[in-house]
C-alpha atoms as a PDB file:
ATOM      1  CA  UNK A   1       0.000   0.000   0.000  1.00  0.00           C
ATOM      2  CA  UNK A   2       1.109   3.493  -0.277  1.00  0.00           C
ATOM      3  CA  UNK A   3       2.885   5.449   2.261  1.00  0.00           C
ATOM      4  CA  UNK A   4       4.050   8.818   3.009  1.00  0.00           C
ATOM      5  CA  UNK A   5       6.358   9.181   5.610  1.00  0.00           C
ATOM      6  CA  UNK A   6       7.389  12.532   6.484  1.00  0.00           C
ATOM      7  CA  UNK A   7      10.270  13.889   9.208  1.00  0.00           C
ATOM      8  CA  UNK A   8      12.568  16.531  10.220  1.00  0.00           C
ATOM      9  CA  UNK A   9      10.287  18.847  11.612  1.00  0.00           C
ATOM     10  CA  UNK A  10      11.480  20.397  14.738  1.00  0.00           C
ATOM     11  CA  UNK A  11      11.662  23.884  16.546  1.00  0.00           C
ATOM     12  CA  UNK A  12      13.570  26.371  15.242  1.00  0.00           C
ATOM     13  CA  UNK A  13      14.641  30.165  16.151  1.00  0.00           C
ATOM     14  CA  UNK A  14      13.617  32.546  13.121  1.00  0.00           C
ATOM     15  CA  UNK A  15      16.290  32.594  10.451  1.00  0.00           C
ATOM     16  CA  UNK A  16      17.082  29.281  10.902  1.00  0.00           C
ATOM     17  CA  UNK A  17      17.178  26.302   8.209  1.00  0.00           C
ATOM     18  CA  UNK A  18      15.425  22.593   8.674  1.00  0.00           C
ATOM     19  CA  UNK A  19      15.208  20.181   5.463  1.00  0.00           C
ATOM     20  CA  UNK A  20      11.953  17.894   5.787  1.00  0.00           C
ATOM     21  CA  UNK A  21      11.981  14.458   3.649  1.00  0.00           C
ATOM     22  CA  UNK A  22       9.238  12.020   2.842  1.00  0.00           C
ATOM     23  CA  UNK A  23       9.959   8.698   2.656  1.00  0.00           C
ATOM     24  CA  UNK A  24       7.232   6.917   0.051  1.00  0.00           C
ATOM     25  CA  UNK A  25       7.043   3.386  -0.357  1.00  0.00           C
ATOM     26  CA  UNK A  26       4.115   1.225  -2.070  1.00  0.00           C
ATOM     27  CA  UNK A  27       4.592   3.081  -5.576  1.00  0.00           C
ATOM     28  CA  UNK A  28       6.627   3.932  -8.003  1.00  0.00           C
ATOM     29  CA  UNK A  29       7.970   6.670  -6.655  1.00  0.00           C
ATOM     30  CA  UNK A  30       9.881   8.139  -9.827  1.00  0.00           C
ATOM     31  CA  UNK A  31       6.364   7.641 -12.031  1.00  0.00           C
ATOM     32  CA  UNK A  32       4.374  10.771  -9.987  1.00  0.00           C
ATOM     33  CA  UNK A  33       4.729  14.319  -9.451  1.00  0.00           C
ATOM     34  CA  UNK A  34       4.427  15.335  -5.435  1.00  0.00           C
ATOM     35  CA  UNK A  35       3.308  18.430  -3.331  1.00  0.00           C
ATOM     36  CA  UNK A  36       4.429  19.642   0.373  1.00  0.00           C
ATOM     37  CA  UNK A  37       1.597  21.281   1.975  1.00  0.00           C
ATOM     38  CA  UNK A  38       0.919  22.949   5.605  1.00  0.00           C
ATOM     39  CA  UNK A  39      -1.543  23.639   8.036  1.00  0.00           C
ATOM     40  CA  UNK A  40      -0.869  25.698  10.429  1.00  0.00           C
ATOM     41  CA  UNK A  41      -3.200  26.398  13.766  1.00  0.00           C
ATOM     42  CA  UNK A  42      -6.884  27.491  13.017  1.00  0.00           C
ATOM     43  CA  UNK A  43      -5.799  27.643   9.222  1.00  0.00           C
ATOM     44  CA  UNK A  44      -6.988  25.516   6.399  1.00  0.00           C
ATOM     45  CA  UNK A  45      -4.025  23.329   4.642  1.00  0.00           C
ATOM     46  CA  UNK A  46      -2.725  25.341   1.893  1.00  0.00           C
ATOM     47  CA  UNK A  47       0.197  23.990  -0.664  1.00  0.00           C
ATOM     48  CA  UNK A  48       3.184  24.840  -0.640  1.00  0.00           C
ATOM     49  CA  UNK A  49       5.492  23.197  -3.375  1.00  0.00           C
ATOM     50  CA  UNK A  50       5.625  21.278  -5.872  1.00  0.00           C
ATOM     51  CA  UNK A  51       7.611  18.896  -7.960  1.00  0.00           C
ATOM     52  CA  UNK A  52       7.235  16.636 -11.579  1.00  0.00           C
ATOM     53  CA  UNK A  53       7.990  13.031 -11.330  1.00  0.00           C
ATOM     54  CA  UNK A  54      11.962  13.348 -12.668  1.00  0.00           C
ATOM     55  CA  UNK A  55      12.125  16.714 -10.474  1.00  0.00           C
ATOM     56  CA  UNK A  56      12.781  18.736 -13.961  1.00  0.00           C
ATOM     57  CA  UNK A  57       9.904  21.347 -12.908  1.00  0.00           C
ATOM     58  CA  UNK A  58       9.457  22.662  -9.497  1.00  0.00           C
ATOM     59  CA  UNK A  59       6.632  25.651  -8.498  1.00  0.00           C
ATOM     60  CA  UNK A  60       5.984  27.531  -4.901  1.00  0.00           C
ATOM     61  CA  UNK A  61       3.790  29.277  -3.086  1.00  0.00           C
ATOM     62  CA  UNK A  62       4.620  32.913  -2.936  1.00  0.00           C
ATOM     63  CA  UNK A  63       5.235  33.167   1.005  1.00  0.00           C
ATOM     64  CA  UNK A  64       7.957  30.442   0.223  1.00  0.00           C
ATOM     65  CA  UNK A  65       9.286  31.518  -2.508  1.00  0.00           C
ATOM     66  CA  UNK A  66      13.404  32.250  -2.456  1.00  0.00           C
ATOM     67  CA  UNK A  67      13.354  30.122   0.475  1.00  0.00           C
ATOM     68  CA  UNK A  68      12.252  26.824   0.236  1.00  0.00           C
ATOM     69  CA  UNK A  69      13.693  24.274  -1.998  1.00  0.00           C
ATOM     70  CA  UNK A  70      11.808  20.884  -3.029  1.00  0.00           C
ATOM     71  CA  UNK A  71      13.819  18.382  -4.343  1.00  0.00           C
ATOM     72  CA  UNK A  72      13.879  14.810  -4.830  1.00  0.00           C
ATOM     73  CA  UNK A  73      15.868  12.017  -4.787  1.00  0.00           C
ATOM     74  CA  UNK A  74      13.857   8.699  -7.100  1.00  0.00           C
ATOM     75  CA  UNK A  75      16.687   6.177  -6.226  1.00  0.00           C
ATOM     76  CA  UNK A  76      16.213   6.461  -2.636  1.00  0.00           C
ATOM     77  CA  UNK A  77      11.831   7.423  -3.104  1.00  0.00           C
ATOM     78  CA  UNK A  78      12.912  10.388  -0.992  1.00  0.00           C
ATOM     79  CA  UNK A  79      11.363  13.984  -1.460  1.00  0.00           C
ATOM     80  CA  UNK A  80      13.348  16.990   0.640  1.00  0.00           C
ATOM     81  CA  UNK A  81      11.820  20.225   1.835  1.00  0.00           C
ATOM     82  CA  UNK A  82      14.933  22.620   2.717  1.00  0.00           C
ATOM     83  CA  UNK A  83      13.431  25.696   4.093  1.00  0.00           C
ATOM     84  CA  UNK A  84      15.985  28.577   5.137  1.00  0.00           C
ATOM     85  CA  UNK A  85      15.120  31.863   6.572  1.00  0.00           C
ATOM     86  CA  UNK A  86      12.212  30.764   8.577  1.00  0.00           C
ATOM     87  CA  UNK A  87       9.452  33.030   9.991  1.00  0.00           C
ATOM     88  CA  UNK A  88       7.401  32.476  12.829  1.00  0.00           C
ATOM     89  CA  UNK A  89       4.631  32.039  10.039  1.00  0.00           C
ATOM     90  CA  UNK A  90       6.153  29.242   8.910  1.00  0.00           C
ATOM     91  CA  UNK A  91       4.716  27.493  11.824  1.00  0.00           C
ATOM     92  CA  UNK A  92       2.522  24.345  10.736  1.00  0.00           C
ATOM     93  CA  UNK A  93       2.299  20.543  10.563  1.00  0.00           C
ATOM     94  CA  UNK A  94       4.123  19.977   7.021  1.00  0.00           C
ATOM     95  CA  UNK A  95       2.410  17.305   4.792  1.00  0.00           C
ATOM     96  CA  UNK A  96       3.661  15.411   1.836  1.00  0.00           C
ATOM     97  CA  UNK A  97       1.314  14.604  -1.332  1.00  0.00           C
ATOM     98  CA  UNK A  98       0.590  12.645  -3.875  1.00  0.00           C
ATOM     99  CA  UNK A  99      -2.400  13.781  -6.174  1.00  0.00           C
ATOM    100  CA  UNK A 100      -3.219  11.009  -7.672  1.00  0.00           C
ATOM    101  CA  UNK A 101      -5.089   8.402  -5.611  1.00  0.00           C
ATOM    102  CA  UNK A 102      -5.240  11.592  -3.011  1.00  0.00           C
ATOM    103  CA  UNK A 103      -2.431  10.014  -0.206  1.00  0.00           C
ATOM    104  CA  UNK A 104      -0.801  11.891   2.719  1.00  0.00           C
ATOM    105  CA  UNK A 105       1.316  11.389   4.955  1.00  0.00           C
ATOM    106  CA  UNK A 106       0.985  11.569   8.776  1.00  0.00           C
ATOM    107  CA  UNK A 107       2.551  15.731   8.961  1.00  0.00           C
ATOM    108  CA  UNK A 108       5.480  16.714  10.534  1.00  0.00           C
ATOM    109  CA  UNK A 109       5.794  19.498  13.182  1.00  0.00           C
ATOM    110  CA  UNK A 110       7.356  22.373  11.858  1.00  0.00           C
ATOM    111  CA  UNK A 111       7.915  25.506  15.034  1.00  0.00           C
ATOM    112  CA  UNK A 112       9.418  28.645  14.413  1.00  0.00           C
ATOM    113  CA  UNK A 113       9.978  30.310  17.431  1.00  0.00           C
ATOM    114  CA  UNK A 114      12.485  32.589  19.698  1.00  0.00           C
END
């Protein structure tokens, strides 16, 4: 079956850098394009990047923008969020995506904070 498998969230002053991966497994991994989404408290999910199957085409959400980086690796079905300069709005439970078949993975805790 498929699985998402997210980690490297963890508290973090502002400024700072984390890089999130998602470990998938049950797939193909190389065959789909993926998405990192957020949620943060009292806020709706909302996407924040994404990335074609090989990784030759990557898009972001404007509040990321010229600071996160998604990247993927197919031979080891690992996707990478590297996030530098954080803001204390950067503050959510980070998801990994895959469209098709609509999977998710469990979130990972993402705290920007002094």
């Amino acid at each position: 079956q498929v699985q998402l498998v997210e980690s490297g969230g963890a508290l973090v002053q502002p400024g700072g850098s984390l890089r999130l991966s998602c470990a998938a497994s049950g797939f193909t991994f190389s065959s789909y394009s993926m998405r990192w989404y957020r949620q943060a408290p009292g806020k709706e999910r909302e996407w924040v990047a994404y990335i074609t199957s090989a990784g030759g085409s990557r898009d972001y959400a404007d509040s990321v923008k010229g600071r996160f980086t998604i990247s993927r690796d197919n031979a080891k079905n690992t996707m990478y969020l590297q996030m530098n300069n954080l803001k204390p709005e950067d503050t959510a439970v980070y998801y990994c995506y895959r469209l098709i078949g609509d999977y998710w993975g469990q979130g990972t805790q993402v705290t920007v904070s002094p």
